[in-house]
Protein backbone atom coordinates (compact mmCIF):
# COMPACT_ATOMS: atom_id res chain seq x y z
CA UNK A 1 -2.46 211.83 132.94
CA UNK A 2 -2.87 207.82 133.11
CA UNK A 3 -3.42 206.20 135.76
CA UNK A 4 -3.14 202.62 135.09
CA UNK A 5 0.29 200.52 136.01
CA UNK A 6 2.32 200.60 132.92
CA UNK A 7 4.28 197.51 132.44
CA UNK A 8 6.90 197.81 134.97
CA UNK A 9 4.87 198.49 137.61
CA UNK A 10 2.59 195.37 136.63
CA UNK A 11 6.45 193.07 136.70
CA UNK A 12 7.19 194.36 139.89
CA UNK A 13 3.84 194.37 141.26
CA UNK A 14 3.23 190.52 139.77
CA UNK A 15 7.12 189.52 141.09
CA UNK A 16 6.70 191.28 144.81
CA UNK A 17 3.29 188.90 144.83
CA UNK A 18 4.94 185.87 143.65
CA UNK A 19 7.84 186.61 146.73
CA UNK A 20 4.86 187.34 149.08
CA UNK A 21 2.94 184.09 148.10
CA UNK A 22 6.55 181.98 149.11
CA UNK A 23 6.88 183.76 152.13
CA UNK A 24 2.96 183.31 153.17
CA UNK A 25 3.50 179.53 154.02
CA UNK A 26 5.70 180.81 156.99
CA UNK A 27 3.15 182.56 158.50
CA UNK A 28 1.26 179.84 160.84
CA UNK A 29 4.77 179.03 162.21
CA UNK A 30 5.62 182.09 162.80
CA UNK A 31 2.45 182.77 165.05
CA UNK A 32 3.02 179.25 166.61
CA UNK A 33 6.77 179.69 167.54
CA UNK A 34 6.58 183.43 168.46
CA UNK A 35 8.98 183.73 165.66
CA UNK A 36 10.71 181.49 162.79
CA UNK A 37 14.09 179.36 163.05
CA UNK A 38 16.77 180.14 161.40
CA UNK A 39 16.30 177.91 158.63
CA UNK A 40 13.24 179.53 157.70
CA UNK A 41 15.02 182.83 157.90
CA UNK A 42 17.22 181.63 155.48
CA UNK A 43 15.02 180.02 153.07
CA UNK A 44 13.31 183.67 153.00
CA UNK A 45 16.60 185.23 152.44
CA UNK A 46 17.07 183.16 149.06
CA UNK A 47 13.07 183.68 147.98
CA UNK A 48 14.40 187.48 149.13
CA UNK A 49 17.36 187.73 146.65
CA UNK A 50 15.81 185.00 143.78
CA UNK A 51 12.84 187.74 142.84
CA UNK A 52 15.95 190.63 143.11
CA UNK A 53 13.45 192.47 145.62
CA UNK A 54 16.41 192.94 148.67
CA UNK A 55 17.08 196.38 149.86
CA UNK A 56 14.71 197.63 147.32
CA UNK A 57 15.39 201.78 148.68
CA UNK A 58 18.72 201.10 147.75
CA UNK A 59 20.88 201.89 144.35
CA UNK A 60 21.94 199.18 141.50
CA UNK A 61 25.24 199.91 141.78
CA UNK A 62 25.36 199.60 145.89
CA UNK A 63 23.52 196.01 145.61
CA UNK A 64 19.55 196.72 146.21
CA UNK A 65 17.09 196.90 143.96
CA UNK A 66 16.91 200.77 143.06
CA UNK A 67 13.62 201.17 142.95
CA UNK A 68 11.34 204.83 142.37
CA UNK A 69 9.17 205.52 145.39
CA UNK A 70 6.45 204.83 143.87
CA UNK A 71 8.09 201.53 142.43
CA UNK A 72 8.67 200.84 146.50
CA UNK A 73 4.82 201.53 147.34
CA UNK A 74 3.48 198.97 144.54
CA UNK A 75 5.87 196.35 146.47
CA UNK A 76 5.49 197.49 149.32
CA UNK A 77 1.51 196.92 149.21
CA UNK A 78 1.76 193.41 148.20
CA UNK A 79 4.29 192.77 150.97
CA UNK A 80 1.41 193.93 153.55
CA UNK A 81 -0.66 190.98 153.00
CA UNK A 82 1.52 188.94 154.77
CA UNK A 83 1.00 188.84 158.56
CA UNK A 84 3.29 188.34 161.69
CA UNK A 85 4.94 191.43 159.93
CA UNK A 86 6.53 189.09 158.06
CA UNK A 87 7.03 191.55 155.28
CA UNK A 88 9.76 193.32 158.09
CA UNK A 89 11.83 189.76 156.54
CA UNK A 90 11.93 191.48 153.44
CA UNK A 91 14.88 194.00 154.39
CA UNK A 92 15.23 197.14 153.59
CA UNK A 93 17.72 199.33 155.02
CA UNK A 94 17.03 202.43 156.99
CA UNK A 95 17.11 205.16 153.88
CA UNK A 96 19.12 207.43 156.37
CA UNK A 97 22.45 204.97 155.61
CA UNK A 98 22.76 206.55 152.47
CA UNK A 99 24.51 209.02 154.11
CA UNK A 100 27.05 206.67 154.94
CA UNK A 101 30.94 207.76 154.21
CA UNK A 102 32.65 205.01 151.76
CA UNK A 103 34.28 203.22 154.30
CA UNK A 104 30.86 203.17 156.49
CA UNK A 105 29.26 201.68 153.23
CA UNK A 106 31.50 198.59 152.74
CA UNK A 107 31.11 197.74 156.67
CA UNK A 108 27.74 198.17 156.95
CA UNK A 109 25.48 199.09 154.00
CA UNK A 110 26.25 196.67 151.39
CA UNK A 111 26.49 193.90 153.51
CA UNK A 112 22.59 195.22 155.03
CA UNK A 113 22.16 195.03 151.58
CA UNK A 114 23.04 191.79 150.62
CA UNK A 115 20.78 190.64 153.85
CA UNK A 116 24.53 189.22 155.40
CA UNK A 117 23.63 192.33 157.96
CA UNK A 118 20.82 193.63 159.55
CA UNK A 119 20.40 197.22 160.91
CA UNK A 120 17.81 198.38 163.64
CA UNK A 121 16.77 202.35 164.16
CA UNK A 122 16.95 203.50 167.90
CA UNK A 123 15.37 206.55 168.49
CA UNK A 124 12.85 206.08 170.85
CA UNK A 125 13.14 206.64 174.22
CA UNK A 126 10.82 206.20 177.62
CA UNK A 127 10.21 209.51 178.04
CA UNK A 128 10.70 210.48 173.74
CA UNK A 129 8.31 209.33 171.91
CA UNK A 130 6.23 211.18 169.28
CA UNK A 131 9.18 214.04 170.46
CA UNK A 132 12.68 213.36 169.93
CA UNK A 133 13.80 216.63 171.26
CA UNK A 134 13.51 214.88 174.68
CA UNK A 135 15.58 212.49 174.01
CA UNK A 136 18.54 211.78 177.02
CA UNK A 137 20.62 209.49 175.46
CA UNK A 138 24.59 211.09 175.47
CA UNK A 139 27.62 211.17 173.81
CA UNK A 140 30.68 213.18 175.61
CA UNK A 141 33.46 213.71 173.33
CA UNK A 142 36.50 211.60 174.64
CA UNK A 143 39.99 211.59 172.28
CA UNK A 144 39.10 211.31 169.07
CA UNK A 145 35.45 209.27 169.49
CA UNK A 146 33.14 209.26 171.61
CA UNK A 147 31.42 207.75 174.66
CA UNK A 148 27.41 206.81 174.51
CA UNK A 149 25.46 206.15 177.72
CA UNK A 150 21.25 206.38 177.66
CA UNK A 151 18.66 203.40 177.11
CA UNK A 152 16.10 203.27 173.50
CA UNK A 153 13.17 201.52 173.22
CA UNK A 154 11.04 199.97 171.07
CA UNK A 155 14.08 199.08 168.62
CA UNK A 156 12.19 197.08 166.11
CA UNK A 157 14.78 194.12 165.03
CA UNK A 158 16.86 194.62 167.36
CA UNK A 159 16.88 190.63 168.42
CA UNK A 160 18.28 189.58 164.54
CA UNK A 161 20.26 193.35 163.84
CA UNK A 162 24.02 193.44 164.30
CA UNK A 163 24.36 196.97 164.31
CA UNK A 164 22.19 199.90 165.46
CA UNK A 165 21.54 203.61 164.21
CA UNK A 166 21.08 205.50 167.46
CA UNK A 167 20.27 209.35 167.87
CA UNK A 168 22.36 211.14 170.78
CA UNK A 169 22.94 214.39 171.66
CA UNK A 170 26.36 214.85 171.39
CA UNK A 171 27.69 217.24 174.30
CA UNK A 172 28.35 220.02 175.39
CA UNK A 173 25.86 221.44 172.66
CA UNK A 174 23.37 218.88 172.62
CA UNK A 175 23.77 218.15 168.73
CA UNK A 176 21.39 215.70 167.63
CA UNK A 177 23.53 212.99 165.56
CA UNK A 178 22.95 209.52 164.76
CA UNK A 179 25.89 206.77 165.75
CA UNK A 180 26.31 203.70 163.75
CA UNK A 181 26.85 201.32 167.13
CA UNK A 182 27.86 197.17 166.61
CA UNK A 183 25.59 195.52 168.80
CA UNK A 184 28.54 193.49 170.37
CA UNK A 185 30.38 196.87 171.52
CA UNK A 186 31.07 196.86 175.27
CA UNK A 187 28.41 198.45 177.18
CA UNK A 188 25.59 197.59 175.05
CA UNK A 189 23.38 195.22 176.25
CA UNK A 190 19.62 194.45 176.15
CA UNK A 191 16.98 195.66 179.06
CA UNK A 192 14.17 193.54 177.91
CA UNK A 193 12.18 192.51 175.66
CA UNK A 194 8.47 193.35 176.10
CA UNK A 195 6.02 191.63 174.93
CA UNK A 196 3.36 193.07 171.87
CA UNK A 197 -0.09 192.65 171.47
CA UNK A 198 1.17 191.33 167.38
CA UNK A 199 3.65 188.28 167.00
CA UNK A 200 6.20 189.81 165.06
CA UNK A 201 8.40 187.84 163.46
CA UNK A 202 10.98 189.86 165.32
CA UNK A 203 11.32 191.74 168.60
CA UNK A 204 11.24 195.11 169.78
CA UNK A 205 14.24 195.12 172.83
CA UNK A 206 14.81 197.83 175.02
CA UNK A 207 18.44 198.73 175.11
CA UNK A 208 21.18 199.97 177.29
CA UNK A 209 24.44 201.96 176.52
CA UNK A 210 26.36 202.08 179.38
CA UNK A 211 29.82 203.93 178.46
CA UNK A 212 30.07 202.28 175.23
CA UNK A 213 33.23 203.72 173.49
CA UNK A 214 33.01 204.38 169.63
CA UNK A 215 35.13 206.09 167.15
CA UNK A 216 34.99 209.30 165.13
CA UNK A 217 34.23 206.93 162.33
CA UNK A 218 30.57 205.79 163.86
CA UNK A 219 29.26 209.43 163.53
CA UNK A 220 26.48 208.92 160.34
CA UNK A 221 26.42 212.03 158.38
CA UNK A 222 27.14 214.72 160.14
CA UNK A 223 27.28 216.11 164.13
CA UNK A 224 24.26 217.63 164.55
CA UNK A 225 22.25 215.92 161.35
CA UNK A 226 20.50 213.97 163.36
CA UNK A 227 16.94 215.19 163.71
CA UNK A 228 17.46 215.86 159.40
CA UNK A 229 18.21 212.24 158.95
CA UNK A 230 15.81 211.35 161.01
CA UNK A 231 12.81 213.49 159.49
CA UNK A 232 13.93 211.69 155.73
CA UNK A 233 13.37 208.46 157.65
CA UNK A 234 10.09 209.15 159.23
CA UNK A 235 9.17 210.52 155.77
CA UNK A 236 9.33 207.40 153.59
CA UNK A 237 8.59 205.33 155.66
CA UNK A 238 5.29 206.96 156.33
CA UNK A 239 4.38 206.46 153.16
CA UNK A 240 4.94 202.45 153.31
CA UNK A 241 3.17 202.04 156.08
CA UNK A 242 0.23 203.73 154.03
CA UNK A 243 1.00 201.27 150.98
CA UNK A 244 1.34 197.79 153.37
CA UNK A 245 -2.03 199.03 155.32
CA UNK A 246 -3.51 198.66 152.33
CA UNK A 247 -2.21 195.67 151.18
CA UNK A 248 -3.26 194.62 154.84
CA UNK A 249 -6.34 195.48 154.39
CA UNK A 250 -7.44 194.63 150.69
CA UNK A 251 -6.37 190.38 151.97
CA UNK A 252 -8.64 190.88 154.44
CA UNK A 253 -11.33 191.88 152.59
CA UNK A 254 -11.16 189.18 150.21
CA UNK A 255 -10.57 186.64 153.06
CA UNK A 256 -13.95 188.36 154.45
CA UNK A 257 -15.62 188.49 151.17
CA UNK A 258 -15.11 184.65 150.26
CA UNK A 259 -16.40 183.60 153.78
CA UNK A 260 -19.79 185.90 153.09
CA UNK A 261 -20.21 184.47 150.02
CA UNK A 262 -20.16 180.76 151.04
CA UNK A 263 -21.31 181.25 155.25
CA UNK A 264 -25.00 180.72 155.27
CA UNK A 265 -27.08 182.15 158.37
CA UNK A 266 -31.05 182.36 158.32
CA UNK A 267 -31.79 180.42 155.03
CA UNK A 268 -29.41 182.69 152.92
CA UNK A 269 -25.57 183.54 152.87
CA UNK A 270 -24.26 186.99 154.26
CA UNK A 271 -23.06 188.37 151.14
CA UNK A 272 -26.66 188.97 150.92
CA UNK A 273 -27.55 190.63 153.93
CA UNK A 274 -27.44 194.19 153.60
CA UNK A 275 -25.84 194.98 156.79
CA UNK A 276 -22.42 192.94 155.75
CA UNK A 277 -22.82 194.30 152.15
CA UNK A 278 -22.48 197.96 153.78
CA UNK A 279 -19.38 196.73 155.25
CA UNK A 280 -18.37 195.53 152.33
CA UNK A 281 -19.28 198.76 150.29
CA UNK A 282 -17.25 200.88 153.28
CA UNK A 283 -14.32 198.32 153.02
CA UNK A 284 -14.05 198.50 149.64
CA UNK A 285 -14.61 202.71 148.65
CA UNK A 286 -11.52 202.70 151.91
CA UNK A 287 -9.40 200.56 149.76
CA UNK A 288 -9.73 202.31 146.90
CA UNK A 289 -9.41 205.38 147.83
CA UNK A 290 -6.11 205.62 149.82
CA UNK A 291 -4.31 203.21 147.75
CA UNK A 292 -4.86 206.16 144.75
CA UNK A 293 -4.00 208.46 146.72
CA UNK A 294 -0.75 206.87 148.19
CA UNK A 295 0.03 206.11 144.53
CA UNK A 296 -0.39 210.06 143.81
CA UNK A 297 1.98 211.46 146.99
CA UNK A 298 4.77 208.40 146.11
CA UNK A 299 4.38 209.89 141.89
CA UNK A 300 5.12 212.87 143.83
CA UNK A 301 8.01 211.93 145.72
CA UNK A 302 9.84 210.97 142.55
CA UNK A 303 9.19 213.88 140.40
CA UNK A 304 10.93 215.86 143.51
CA UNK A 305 9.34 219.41 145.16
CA UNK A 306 9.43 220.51 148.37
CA UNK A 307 10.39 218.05 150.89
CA UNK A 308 7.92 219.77 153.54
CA UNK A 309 5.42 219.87 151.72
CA UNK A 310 5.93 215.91 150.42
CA UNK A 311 6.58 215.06 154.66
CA UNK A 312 2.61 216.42 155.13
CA UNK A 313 1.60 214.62 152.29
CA UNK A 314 3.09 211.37 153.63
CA UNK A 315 1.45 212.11 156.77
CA UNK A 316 -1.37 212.26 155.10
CA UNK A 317 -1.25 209.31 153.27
CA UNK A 318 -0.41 207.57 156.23
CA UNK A 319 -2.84 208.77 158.79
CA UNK A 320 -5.34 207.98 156.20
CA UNK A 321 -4.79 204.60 155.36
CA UNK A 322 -3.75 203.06 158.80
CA UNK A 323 -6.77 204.06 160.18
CA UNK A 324 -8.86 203.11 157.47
CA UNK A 325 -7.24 199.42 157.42
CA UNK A 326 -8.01 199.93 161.08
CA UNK A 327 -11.52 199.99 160.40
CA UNK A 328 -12.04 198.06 157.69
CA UNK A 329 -9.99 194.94 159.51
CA UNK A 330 -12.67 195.49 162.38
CA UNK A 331 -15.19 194.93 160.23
CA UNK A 332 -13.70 191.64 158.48
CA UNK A 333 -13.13 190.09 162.24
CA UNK A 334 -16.87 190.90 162.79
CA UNK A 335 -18.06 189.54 159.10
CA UNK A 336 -16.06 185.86 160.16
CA UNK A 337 -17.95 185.89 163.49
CA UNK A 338 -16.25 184.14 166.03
CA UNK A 339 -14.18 182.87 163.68
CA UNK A 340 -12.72 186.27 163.23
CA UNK A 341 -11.52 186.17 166.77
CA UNK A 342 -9.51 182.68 166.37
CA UNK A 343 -5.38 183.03 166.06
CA UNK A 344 -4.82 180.43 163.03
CA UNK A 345 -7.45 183.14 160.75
CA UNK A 346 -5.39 185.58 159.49
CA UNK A 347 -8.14 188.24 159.70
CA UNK A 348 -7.77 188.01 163.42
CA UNK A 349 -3.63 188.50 163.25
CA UNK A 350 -4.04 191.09 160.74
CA UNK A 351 -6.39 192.62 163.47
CA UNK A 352 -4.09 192.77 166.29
CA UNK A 353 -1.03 193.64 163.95
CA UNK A 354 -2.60 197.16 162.16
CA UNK A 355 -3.16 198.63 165.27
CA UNK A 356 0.89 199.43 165.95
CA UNK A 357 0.28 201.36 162.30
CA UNK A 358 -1.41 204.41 163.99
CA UNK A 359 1.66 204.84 166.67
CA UNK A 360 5.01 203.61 165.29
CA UNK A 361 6.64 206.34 162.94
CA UNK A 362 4.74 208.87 164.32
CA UNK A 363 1.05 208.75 166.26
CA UNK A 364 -2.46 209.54 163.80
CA UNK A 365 -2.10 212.60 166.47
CA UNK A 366 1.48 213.74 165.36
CA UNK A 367 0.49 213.56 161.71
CA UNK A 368 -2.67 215.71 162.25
CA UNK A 369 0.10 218.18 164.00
CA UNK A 370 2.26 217.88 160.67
CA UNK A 371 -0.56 218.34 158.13
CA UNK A 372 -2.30 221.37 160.26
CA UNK A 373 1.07 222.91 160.76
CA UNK A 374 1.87 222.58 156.93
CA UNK A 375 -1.78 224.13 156.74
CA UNK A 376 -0.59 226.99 158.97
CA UNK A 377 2.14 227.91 157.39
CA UNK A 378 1.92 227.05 153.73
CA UNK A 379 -2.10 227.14 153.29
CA UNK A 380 -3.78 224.40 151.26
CA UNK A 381 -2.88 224.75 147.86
CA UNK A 382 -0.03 222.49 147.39
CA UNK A 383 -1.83 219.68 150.20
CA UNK A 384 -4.83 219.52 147.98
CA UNK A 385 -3.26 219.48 144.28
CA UNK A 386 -0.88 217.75 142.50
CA UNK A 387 2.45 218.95 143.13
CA UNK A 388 4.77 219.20 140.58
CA UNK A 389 8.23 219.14 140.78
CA UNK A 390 11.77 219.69 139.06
């Protein structure tokens, strides 16, 4: 069994810090403006496609970077240490477009791909959250397309996306499906836009679809798929938001760290006093720990297994690690003092911004559901081991 990053892993994890180092200087900006021009959008887009990390869940032969989970979690963690969630400029499709038809791909994926196009999931809803069974958004059959009316919220990118991946029920069965929706069809239009305790570098609308008209040809996948493509979603992604928590987390530790070891108080420097060294200590045994075992679950991912068993390990991994980061960015605001608390230290953004990590993509309480159902069903072998696959 080894452990250590072979080379590969080192490349990519050495190139996706190099990208994450270019993108960095955007980041006072960003929490200045509420967001970056589109210049600066731009610029990233080049940094973006120079170190070949675009659309890095994607195939070669499509245009992304066809990377191995576990290839995406080692990027993925560098790309956390940026804040304003400026790591979200980094695209990467929604993994559920693979199942797009040929004709689907050319119009939408490999242009998302080449970062000419930007997609944004709508799933959420205000009364389906955590539960997308609940979900009222429609779409009645009419010729040969269909007709979408319901509102989403919370649609991450949906300011800078062109085109949306909503879940309806498609009637008179209520099939769960997922549309592929231009955001310049008639009858779509945006609610509002709330605003976040984070500045994002984008925004989260809320959206309207009032009779919007689309063909047989915006159907992704299959009619009633939806809730499948959906659950592959939820999956992966779980386990990035475990890999940038940490990333999150580790910068503000050694942000936290360098201020203790040069901030003097009482005739000696805090890295001294025990109290911040147990923080420290905490911080650092937190760090550790989930980032191996996020490693372990994405190893697991690409040697293949059971998929339910691999969703409660990604709920694992990512209940785990956001609220660690939770805690151990808490402790890095208090280490910096008041300082901690100011907008311009990054501690303090990275504060405000890890707290979305234990709602979006499922609550810390829906993954406890997941893993104790998993439990429940399957027992504890498989959750506690190594799982190995095909």
């Amino acid at each position: 069994m080894e452990f250590a990053l072979g080379p590969r892993l080192l490349e990519l994890k050495q190139r996706a810090a190099s990208l994450t180092g270019k993108i960095m200087q955007f980041e006072d900006e960003c929490e200045a403006s509420n967001g970056l021009p589109p210049e600066a959008h731009a610029a990233i887009r080049e940094e973006v496609l120079a170190h070949g990390l675009q659309a890095i869940n994607m195939p070669a032969e499509w245009g992304g970077a066809g990377l191995t989970i576990l290839e995406q979690v080692v990027v993925q963690d560098e790309l956390g240490k940026l804040t304003n969630a400026l790591w979200d400029a980094v695209w990467r499709p929604a993994n559920c477009l693979s199942a797009c038809t040929p004709a689907q791909r050319e119009r939408y994926l490999v242009p998302d791909i080449e970062g000419r196009r930007r997609d944004a999931v709508a799933i959420t809803e205000e009364h389906a959250g955590s539960d997308p069974s609940r979900i009222r958004t429609t779409a009645t059959r009419d010729g040969d397309g269909y007709v979408l009316n319901g509102e989403k919220w919370f649609v991450t990118v949906g300011d800078a996306a062109d085109f949306l991946i909503v879940l309806a029920y498609v009637r008179p069965d209520n099939e769960p499906t997922m549309f592929l929706v231009d955001k310049d069809t008639p009858g779509v239009s945006v609610k509002r836009t709330p605003r976040y305790t984070h500045t994002f570098v984008y925004e989260h609308p809320e959206f309207l679809f009032q009779d919007v008209r689309v063909g047989q040809d915006a159907v992704l996948g299959r009619i009633g798929e939806g809730y499948d493509l959906t659950r592959d979603w939820f999956t992966e992604e779980r386990l990035m938001i475990a890999a940038r928590t940490i990333g999150a987390a580790e910068r503000a530790l050694r942000l936290a760290v360098d201020w203790a070891k040069e901030r003097e108080q009482g005739g000696d420097v805090l890295m001294n006093r025990q109290l911040i060294q147990g923080m420290i200590a905490d911080s650092v045994t937190e760090i550790a720990t989930n980032r191996a075992f996020t490693h372990q679950v994405a190893w697991e991912f690409d040697r293949g297994g059971d998929r339910k068993t691999l969703h409660a390990k990604a709920a694992t991994a990512k209940l785990a690690a956001s609220e660690a980061s939770n805690r151990i960015v808490d402790r890095c605001v208090q280490i910096f003092g008041g300082r901690g608390y100011m907008r311009d230290v990054p501690v303090e953004r990275l504060w405000r911004e890890l707290r979305v990590d234990r709602i979006w993509e499922g609550t810390s309480e829906i993954q406890r559901l997941v893993i104790a159902n998993e439990v429940g069903k399957r027992g504890l072998d498989d959750l506690l081991s190594f799982t190995a696959g095909s």
